[in-house]
Protein backbone atom coordinates (compact mmCIF):
# COMPACT_ATOMS: atom_id res chain seq x y z
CA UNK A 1 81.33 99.21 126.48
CA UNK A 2 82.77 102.70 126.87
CA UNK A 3 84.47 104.89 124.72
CA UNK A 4 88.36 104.17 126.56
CA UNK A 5 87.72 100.52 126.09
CA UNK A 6 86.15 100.68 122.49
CA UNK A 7 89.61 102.48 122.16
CA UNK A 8 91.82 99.70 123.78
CA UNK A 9 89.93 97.15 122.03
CA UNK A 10 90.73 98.86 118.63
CA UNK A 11 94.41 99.38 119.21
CA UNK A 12 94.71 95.69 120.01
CA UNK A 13 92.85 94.83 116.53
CA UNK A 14 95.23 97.08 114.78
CA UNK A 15 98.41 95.69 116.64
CA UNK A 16 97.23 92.11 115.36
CA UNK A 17 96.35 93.03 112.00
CA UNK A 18 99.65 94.99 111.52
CA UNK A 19 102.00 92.47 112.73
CA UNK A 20 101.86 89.93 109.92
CA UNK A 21 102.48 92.63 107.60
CA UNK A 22 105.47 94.19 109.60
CA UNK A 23 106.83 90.64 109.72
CA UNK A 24 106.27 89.92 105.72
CA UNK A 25 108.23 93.23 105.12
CA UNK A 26 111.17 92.72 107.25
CA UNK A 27 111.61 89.45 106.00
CA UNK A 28 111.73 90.63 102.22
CA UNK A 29 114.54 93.14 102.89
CA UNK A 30 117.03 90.50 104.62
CA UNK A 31 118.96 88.60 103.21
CA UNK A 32 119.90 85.32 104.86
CA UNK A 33 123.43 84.71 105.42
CA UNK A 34 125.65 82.35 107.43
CA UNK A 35 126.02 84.43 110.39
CA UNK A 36 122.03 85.81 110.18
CA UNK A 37 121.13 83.30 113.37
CA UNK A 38 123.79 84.51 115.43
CA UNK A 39 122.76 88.59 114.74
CA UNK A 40 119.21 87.79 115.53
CA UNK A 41 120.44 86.69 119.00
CA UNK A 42 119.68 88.96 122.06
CA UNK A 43 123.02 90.32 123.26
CA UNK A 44 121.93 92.96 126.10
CA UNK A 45 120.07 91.78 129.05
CA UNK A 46 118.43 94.82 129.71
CA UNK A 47 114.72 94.52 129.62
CA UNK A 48 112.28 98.15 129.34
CA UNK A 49 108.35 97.97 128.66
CA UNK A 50 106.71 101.48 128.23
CA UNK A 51 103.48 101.65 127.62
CA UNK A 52 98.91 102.37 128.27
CA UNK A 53 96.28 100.85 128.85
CA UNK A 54 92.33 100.98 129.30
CA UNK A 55 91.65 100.66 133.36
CA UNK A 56 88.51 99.68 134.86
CA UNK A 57 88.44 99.75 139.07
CA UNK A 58 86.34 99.31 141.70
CA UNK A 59 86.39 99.23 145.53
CA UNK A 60 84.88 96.47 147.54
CA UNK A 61 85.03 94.84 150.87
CA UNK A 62 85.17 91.61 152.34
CA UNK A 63 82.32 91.93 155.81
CA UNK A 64 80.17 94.71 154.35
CA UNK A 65 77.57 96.27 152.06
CA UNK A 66 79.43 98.79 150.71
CA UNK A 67 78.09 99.53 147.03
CA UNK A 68 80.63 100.75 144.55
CA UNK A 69 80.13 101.68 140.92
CA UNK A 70 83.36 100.59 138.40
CA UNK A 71 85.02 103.76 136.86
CA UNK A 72 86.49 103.58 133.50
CA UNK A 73 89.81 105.52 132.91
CA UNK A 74 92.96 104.56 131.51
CA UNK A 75 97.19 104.01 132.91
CA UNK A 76 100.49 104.25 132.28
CA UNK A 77 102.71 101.35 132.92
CA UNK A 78 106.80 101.54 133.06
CA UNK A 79 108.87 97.98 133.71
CA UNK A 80 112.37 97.84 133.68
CA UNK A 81 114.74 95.01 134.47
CA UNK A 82 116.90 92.64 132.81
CA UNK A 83 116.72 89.42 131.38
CA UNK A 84 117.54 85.72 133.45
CA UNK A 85 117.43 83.51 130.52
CA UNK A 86 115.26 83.35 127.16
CA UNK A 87 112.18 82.37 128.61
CA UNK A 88 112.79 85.29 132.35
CA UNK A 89 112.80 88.36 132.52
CA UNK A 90 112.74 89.91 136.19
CA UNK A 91 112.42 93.56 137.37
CA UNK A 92 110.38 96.70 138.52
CA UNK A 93 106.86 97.85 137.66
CA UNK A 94 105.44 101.43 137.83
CA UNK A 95 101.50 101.58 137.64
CA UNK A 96 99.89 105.32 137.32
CA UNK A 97 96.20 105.28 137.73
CA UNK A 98 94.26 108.61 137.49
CA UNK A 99 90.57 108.20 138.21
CA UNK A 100 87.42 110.28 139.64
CA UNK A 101 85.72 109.12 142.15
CA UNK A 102 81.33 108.90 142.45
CA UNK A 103 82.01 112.28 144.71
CA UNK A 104 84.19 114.23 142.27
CA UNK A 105 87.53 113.77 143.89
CA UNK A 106 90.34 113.31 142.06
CA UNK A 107 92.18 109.77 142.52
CA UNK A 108 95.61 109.27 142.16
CA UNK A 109 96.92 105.50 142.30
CA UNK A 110 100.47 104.41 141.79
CA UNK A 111 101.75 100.58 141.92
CA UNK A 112 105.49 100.46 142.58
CA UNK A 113 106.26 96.60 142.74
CA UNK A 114 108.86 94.19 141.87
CA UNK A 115 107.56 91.91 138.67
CA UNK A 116 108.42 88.87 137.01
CA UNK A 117 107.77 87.43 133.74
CA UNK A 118 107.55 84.33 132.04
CA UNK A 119 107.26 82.60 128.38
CA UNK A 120 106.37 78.65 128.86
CA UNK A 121 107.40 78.11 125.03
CA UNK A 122 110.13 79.83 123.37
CA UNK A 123 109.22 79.51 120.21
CA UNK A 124 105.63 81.93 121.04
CA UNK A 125 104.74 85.20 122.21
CA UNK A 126 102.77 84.35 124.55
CA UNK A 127 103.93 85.34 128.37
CA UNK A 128 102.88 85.34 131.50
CA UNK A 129 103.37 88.32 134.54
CA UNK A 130 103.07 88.60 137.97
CA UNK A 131 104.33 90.36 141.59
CA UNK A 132 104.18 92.19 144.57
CA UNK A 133 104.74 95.72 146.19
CA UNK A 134 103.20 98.93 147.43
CA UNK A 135 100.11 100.58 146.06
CA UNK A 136 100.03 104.40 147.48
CA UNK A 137 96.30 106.05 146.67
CA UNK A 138 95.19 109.37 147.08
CA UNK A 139 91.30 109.83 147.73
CA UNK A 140 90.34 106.54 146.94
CA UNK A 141 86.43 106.13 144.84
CA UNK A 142 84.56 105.72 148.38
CA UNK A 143 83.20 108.69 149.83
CA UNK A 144 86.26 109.45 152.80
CA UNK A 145 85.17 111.63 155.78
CA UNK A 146 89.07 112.96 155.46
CA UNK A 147 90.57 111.91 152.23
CA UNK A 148 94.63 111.35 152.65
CA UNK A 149 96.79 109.11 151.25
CA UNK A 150 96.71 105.63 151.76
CA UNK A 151 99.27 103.18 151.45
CA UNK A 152 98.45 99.36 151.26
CA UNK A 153 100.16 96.07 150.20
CA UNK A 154 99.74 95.32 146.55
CA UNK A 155 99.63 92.53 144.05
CA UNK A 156 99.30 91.98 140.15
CA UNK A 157 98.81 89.08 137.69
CA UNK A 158 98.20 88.93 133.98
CA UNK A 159 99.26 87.60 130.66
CA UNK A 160 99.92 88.69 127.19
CA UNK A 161 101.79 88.07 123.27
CA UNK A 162 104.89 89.70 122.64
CA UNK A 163 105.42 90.24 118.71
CA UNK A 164 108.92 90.86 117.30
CA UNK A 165 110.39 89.20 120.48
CA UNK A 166 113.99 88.33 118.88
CA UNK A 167 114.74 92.27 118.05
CA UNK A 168 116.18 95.13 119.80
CA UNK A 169 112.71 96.76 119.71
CA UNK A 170 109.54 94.87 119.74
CA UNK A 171 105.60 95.61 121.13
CA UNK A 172 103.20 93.45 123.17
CA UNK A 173 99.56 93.69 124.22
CA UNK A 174 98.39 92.29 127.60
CA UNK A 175 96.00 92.09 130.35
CA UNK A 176 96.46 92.36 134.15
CA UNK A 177 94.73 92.90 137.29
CA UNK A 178 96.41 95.12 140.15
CA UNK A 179 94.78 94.63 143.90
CA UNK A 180 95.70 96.80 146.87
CA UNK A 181 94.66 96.10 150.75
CA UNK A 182 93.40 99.11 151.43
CA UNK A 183 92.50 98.02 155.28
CA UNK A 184 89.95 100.00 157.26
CA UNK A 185 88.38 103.38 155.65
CA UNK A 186 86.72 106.31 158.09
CA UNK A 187 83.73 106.64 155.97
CA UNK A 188 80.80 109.57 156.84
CA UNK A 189 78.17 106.79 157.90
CA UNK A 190 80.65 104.95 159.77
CA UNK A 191 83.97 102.67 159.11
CA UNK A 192 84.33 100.16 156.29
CA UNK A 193 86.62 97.00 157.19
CA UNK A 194 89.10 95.41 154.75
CA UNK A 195 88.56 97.69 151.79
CA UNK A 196 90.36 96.16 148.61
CA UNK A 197 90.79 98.49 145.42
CA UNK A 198 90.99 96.03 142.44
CA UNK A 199 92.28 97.36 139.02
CA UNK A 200 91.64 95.44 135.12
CA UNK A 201 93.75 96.96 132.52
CA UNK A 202 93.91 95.95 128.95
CA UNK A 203 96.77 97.61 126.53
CA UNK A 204 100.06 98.02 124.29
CA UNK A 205 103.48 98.46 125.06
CA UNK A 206 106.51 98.81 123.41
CA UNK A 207 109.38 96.48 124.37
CA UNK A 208 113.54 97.28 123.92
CA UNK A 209 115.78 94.41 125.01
């Protein structure tokens, strides 16, 4: 395991650890009152994740022997949106990947898709995410006769918990995986077919609804 995910593995230990205290404390310093259900109810639809994550990603493709080693960096992620209904949210997702690929280039990936997220039971954390969009990638981890900038059609799935999910400002930890159609690469001992960039991310976030 490397260092970034020993990292990302820690930070999620600490988040779980940490919440039953944060929850024991908040509890002790309110004091229930007629009206406390009705303040604990979410009043703004707006929906904002901010957060990083550990990245692992790795090119492959589907008619080919192309052999590509996983590279271990880490990414910022950026949703905003609003909220449908307790359970929905619905909205925009920024992904920014910076890599190095086997040749020393530096790789730049950015996911800019629409997202949508779901809780199955309202009474738990736990939520699932998914959509589609554009990936645009700069000198992607195979070895390009001309490196440029490659667009290619993108989609992302994962899951995750979401603690202090009734408040104005809560935090979550979660998994996805990002995949971009890369399409055909120009490489220097000939061209690669249907080259797909896939992209596993585990992190944190903080949440404001």
């Amino acid at each position: 395991m490397s260092r970034i995910h020993r990292a990302a593995a820690g930070l999620f230990l600490v988040l779980v650890v940490l919440t039953p205290a944060l929850a024991a404390g908040q509890a002790a310093q309110q004091t229930p009152t007629p009206t406390d259900s009705s303040s604990q109810a979410l009043t703004s639809r707006t929906w904002i994740v901010l957060g990083g994550s550990a990245t692992t990603l790795r090119g492959t493709c589907q008619f080919c022997e192309l052999e590509t080693g996983y590279r271990h960096t880490w990414s910022l992620l950026a949703d905003v949106g609003f909220r449908i209904n307790p359970r929905a949210d619905v909205g925009a997702e920024v992904l920014w990947v910076p890599a190095t690929s086997e040749a020393g280039d530096d790789v730049r990936t950015t996911y800019i898709a629409a997202v949508g997220q779901f809780r199955p039971w309202s009474s738990a954390g736990f939520f699932l995410k998914g959509g589609a969009g554009m990936a645009i990638v700069r000198n992607f981890v195979v070895d390009l006769e001309s490196p440029a900038l490659q667009k290619a059609l993108a989609i992302h799935f994962g899951g995750g918990w979401e603690f202090r999910r009734e408040k104005r400002v809560g935090f979550e930890v979660f998994g996805a995986q990002h995949a971009a159609a890369l399409g055909d690469f120009v490489l220097r001992e000939g061209t690669v077919d249907n080259v797909m960039g896939n992209y596993w991310s585990l992190g944190a976030a903080l949440v404001i609804r």
